[in-house]
PDB file of N, CA and C in Angstrom:
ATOM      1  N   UNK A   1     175.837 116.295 105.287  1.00  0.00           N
ATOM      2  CA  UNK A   1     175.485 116.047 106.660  1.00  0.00           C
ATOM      3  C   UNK A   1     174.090 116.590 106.952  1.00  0.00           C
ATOM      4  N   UNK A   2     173.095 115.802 107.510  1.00  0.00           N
ATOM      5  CA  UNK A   2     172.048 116.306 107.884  1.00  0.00           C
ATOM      6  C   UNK A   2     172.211 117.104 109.392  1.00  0.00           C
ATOM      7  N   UNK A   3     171.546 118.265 109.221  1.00  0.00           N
ATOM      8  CA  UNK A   3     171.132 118.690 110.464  1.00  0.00           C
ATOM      9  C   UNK A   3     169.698 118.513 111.045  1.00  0.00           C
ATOM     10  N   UNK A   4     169.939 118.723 112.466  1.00  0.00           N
ATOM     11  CA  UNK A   4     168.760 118.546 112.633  1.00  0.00           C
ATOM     12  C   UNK A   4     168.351 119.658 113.491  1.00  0.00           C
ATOM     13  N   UNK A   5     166.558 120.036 113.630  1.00  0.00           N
ATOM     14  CA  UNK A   5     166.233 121.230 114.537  1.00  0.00           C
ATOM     15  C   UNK A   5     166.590 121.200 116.129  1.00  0.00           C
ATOM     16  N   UNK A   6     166.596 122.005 116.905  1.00  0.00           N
ATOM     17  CA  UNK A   6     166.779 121.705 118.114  1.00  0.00           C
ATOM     18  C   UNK A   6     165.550 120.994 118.879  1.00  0.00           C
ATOM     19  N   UNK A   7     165.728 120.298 119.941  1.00  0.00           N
ATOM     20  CA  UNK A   7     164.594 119.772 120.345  1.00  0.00           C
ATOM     21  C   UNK A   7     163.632 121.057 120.810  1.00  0.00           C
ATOM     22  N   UNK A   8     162.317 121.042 121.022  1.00  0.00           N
ATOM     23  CA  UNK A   8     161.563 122.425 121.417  1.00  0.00           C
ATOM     24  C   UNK A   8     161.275 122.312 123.091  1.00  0.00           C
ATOM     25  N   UNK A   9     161.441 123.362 123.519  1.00  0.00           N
ATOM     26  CA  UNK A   9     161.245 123.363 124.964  1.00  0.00           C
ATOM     27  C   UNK A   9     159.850 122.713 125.162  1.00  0.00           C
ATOM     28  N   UNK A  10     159.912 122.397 126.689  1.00  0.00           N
ATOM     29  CA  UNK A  10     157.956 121.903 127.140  1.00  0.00           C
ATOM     30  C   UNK A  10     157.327 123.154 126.822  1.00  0.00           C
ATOM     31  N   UNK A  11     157.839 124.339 127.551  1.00  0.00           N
ATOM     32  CA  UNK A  11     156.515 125.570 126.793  1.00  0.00           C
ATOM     33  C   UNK A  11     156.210 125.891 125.591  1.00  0.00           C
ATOM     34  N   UNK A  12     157.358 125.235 124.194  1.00  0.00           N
ATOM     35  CA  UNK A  12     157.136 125.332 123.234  1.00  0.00           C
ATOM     36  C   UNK A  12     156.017 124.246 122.834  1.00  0.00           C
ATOM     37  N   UNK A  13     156.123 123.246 123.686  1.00  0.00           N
ATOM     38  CA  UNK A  13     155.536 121.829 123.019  1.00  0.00           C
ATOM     39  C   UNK A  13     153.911 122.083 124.177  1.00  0.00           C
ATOM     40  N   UNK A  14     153.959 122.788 125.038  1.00  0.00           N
ATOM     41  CA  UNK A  14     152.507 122.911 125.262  1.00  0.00           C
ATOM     42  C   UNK A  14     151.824 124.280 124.750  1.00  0.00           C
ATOM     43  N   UNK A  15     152.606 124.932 124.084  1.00  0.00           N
ATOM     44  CA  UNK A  15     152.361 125.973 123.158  1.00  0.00           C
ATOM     45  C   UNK A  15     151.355 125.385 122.038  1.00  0.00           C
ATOM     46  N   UNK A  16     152.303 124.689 121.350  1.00  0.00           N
ATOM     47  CA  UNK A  16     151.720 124.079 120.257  1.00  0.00           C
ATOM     48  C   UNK A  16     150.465 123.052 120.152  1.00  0.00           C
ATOM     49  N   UNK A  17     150.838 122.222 121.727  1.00  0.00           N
ATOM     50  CA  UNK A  17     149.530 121.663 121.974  1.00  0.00           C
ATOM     51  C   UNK A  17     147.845 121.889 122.041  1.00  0.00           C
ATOM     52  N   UNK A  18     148.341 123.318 122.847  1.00  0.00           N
ATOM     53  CA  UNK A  18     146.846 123.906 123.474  1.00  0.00           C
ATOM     54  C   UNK A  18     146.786 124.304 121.848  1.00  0.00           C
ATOM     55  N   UNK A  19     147.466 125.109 120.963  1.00  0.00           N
ATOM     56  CA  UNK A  19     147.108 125.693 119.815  1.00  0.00           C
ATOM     57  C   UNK A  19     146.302 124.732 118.745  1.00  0.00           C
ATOM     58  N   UNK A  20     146.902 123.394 119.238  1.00  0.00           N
ATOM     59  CA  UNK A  20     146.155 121.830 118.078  1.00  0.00           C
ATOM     60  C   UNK A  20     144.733 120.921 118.800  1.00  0.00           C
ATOM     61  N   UNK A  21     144.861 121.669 120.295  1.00  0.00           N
ATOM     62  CA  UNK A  21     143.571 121.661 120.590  1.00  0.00           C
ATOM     63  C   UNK A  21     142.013 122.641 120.368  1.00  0.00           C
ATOM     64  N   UNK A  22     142.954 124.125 120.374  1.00  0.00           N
ATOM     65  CA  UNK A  22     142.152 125.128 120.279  1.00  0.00           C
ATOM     66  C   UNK A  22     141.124 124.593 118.819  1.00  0.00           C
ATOM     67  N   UNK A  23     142.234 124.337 117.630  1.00  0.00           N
ATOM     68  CA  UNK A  23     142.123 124.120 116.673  1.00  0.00           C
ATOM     69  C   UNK A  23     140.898 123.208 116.047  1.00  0.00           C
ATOM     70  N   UNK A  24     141.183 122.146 117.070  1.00  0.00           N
ATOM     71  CA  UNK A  24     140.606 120.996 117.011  1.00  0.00           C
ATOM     72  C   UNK A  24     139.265 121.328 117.577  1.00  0.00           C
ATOM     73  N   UNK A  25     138.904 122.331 118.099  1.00  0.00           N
ATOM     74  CA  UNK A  25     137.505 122.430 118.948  1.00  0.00           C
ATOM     75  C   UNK A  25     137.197 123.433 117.793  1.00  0.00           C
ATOM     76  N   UNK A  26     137.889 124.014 117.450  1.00  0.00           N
ATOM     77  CA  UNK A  26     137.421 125.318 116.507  1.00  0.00           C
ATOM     78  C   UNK A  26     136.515 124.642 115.435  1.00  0.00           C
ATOM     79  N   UNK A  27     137.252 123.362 114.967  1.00  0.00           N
ATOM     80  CA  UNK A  27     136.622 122.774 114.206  1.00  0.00           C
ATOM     81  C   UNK A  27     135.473 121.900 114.165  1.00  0.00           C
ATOM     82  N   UNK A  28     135.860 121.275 115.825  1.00  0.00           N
ATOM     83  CA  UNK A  28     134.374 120.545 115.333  1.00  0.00           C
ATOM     84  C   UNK A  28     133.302 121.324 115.771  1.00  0.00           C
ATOM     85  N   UNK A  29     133.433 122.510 116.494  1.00  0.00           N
ATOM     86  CA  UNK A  29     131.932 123.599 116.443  1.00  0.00           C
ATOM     87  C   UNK A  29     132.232 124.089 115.242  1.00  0.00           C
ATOM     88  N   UNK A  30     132.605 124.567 113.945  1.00  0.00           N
ATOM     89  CA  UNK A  30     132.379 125.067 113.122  1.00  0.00           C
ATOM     90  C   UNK A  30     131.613 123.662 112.114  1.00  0.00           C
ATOM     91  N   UNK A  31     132.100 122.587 112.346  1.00  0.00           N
ATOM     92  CA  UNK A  31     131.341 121.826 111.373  1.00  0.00           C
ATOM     93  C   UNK A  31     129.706 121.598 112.285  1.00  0.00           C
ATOM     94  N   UNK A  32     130.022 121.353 113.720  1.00  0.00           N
ATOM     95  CA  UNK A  32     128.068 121.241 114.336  1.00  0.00           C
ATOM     96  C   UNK A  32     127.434 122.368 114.089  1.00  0.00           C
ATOM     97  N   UNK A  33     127.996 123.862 113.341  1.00  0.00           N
ATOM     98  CA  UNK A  33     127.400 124.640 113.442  1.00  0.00           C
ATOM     99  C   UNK A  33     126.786 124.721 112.201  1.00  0.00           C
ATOM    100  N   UNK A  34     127.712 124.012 110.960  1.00  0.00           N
ATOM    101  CA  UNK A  34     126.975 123.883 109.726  1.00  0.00           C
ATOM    102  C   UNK A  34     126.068 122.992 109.079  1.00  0.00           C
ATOM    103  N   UNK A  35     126.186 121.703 110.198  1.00  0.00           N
ATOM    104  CA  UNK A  35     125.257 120.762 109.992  1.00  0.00           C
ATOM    105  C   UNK A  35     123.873 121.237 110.694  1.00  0.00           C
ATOM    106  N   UNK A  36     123.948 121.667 111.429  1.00  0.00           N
ATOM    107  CA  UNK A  36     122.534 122.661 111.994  1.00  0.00           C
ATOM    108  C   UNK A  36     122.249 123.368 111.090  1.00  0.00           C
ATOM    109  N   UNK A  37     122.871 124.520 110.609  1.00  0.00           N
ATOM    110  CA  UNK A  37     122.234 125.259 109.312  1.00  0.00           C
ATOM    111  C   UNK A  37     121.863 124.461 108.545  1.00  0.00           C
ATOM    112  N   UNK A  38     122.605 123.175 107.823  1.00  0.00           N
ATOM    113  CA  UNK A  38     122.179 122.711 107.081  1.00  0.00           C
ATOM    114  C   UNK A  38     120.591 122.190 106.960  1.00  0.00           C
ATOM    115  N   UNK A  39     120.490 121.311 108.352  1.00  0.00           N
ATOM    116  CA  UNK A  39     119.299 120.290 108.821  1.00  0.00           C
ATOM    117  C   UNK A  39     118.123 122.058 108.831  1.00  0.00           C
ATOM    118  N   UNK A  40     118.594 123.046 109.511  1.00  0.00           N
ATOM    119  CA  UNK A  40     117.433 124.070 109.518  1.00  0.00           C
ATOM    120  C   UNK A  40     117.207 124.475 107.968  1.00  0.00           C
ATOM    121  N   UNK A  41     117.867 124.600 107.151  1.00  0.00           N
ATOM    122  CA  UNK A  41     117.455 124.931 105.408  1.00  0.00           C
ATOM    123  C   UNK A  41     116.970 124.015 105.183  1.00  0.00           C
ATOM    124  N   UNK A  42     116.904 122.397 105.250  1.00  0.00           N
ATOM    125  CA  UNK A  42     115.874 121.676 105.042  1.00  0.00           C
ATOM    126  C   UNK A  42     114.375 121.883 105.265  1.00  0.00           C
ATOM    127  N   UNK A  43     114.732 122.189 106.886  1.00  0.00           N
ATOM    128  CA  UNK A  43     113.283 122.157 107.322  1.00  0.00           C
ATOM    129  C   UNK A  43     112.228 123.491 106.629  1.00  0.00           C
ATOM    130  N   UNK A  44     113.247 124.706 106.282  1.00  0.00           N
ATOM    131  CA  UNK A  44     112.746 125.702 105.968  1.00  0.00           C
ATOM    132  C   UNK A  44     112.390 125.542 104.263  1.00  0.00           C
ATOM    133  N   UNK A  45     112.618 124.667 103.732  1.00  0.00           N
ATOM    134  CA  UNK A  45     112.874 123.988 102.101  1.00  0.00           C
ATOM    135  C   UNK A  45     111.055 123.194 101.960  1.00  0.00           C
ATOM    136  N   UNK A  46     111.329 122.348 103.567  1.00  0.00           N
ATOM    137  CA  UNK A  46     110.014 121.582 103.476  1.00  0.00           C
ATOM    138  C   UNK A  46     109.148 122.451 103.707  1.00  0.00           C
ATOM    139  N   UNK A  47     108.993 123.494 104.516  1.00  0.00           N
ATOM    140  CA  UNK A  47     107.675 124.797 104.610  1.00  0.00           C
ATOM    141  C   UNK A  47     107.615 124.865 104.042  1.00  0.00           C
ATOM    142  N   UNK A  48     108.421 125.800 102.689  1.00  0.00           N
ATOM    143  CA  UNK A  48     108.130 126.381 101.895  1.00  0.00           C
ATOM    144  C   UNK A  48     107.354 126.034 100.500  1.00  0.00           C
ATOM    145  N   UNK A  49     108.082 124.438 100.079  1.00  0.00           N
ATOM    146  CA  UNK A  49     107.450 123.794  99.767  1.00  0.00           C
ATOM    147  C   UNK A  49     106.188 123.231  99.834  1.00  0.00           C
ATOM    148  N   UNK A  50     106.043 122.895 101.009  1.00  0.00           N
ATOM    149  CA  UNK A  50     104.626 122.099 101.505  1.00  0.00           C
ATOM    150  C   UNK A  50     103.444 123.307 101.722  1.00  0.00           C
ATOM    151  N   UNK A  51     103.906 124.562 101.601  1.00  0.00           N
ATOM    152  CA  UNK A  51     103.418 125.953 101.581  1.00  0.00           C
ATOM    153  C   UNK A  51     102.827 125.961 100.299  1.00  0.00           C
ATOM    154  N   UNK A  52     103.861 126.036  99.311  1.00  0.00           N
ATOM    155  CA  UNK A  52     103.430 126.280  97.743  1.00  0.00           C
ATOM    156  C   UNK A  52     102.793 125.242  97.348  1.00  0.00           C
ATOM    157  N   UNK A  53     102.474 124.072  97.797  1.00  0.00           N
ATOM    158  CA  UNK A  53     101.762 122.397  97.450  1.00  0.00           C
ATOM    159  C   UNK A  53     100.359 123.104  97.788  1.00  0.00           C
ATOM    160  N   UNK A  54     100.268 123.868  99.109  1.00  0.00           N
ATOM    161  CA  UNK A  54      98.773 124.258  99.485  1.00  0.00           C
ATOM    162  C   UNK A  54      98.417 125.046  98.390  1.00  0.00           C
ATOM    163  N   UNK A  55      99.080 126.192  98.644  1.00  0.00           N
ATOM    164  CA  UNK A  55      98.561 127.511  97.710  1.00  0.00           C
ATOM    165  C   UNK A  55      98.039 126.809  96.094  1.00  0.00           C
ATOM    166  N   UNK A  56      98.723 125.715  95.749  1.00  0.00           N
ATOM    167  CA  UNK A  56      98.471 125.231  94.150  1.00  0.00           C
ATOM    168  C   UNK A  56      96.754 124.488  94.041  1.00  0.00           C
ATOM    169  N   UNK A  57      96.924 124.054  95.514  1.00  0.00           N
ATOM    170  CA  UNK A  57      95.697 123.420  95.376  1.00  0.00           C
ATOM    171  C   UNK A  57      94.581 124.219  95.784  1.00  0.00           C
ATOM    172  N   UNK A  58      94.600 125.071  96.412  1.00  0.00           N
ATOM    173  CA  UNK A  58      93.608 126.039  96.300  1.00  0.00           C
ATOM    174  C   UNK A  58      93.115 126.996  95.774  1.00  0.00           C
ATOM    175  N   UNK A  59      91.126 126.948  95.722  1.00  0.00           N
ATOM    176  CA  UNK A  59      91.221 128.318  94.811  1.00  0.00           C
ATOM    177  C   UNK A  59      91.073 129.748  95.209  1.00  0.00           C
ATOM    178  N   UNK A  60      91.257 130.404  93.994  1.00  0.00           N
ATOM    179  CA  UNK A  60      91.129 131.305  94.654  1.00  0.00           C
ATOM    180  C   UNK A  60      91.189 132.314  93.448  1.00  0.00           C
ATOM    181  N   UNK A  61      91.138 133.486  93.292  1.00  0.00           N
ATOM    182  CA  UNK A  61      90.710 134.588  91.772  1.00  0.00           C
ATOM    183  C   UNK A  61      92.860 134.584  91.710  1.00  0.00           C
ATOM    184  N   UNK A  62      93.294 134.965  92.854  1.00  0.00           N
ATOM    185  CA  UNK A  62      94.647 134.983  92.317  1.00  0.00           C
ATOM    186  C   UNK A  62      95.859 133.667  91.814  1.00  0.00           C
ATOM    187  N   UNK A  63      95.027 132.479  92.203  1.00  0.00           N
ATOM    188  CA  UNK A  63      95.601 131.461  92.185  1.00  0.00           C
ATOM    189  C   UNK A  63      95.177 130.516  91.158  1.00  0.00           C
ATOM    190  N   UNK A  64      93.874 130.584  90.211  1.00  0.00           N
ATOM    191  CA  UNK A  64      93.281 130.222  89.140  1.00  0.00           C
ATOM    192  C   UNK A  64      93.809 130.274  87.927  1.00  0.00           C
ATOM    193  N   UNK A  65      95.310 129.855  87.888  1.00  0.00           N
ATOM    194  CA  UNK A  65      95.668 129.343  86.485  1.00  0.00           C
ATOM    195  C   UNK A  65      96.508 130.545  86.137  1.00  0.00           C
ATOM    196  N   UNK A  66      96.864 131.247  86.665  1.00  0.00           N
ATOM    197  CA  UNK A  66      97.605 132.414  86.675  1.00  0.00           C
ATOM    198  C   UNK A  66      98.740 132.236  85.937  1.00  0.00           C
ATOM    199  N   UNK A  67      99.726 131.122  86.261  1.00  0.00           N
ATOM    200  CA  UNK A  67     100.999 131.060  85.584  1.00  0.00           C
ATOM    201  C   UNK A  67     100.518 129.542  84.374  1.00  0.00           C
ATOM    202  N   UNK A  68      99.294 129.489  84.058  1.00  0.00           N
ATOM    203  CA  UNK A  68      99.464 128.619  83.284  1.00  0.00           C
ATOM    204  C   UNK A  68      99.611 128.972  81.938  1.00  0.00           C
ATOM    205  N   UNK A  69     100.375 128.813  80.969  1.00  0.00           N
ATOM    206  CA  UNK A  69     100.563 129.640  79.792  1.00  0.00           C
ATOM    207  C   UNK A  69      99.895 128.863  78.536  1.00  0.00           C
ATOM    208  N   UNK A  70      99.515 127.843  79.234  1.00  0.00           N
ATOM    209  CA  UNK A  70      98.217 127.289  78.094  1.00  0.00           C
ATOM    210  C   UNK A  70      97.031 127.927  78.460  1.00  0.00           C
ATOM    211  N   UNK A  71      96.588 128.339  79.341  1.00  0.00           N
ATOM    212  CA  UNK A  71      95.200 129.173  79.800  1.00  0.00           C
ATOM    213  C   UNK A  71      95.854 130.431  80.180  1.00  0.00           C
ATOM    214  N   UNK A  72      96.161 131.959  79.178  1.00  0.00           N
ATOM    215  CA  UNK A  72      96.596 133.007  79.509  1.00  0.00           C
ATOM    216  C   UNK A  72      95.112 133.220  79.962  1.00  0.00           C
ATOM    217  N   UNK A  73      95.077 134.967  80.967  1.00  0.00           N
ATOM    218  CA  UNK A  73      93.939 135.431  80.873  1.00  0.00           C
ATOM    219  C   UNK A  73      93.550 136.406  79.784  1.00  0.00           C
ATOM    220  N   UNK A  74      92.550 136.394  80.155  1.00  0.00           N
ATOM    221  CA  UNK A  74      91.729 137.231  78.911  1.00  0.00           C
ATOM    222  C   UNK A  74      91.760 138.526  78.720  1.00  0.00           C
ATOM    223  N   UNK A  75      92.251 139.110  77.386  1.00  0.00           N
ATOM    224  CA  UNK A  75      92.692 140.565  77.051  1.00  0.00           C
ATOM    225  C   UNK A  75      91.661 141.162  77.189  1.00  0.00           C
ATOM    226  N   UNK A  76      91.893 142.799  78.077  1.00  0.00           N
ATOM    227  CA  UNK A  76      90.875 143.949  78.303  1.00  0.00           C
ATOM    228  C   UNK A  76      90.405 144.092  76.436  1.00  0.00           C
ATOM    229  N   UNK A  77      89.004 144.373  76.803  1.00  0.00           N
ATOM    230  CA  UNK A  77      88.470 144.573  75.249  1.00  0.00           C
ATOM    231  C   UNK A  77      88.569 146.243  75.040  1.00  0.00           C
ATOM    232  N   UNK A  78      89.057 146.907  73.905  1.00  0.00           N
ATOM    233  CA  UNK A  78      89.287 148.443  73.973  1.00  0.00           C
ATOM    234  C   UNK A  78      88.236 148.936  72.426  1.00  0.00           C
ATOM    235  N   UNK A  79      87.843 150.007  73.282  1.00  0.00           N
ATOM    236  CA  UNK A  79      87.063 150.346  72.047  1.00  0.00           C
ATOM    237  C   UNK A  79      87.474 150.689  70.562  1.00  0.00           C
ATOM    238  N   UNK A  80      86.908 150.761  69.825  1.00  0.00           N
ATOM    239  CA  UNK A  80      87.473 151.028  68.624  1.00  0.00           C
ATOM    240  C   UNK A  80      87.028 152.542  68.265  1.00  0.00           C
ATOM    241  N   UNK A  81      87.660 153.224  67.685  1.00  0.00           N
ATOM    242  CA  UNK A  81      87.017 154.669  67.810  1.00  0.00           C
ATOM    243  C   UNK A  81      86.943 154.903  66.033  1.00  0.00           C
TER     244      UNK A  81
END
């Protein structure tokens, strides 16, 4: 024989309601809140980037081939004693 649950009172059933609404808002500000972070790490991706695009193209004594490992710089000369 199947049983079945009792039916749930209205305060049970607007219990549960407000709780699948709460829910439901919880969620969609937690997802607008990550698509904003997201769209702002872009934008902060493109600075940084479009930052380091400048710095490459310019010169400068610290920026002259520094990390190029086909052009190391040139070893201090030490005396010979």
């Amino acid at each position: 024989m199947a049983r079945y649950l009792p039916e749930p009172t209205s305060d049970e059933l607007r219990s549960l309601i407000d709780t699948a609404v709460r829910d439901i808002n919880a969620w969609h500000w937690k997802d607008q809140a990550l698509d904003a972070h997201q769209r702002r790490i872009k934008q902060l991706e493109k600075i940084v980037f479009d930052q380091a695009r400048r710095l490459d193209t310019m010169s400068g004594a610290a920026n002259d081939g520094h990390d190029n490992p086909a052009n190391p710089p040139p070893r201090p000369k030490t005396v010979a004693r």
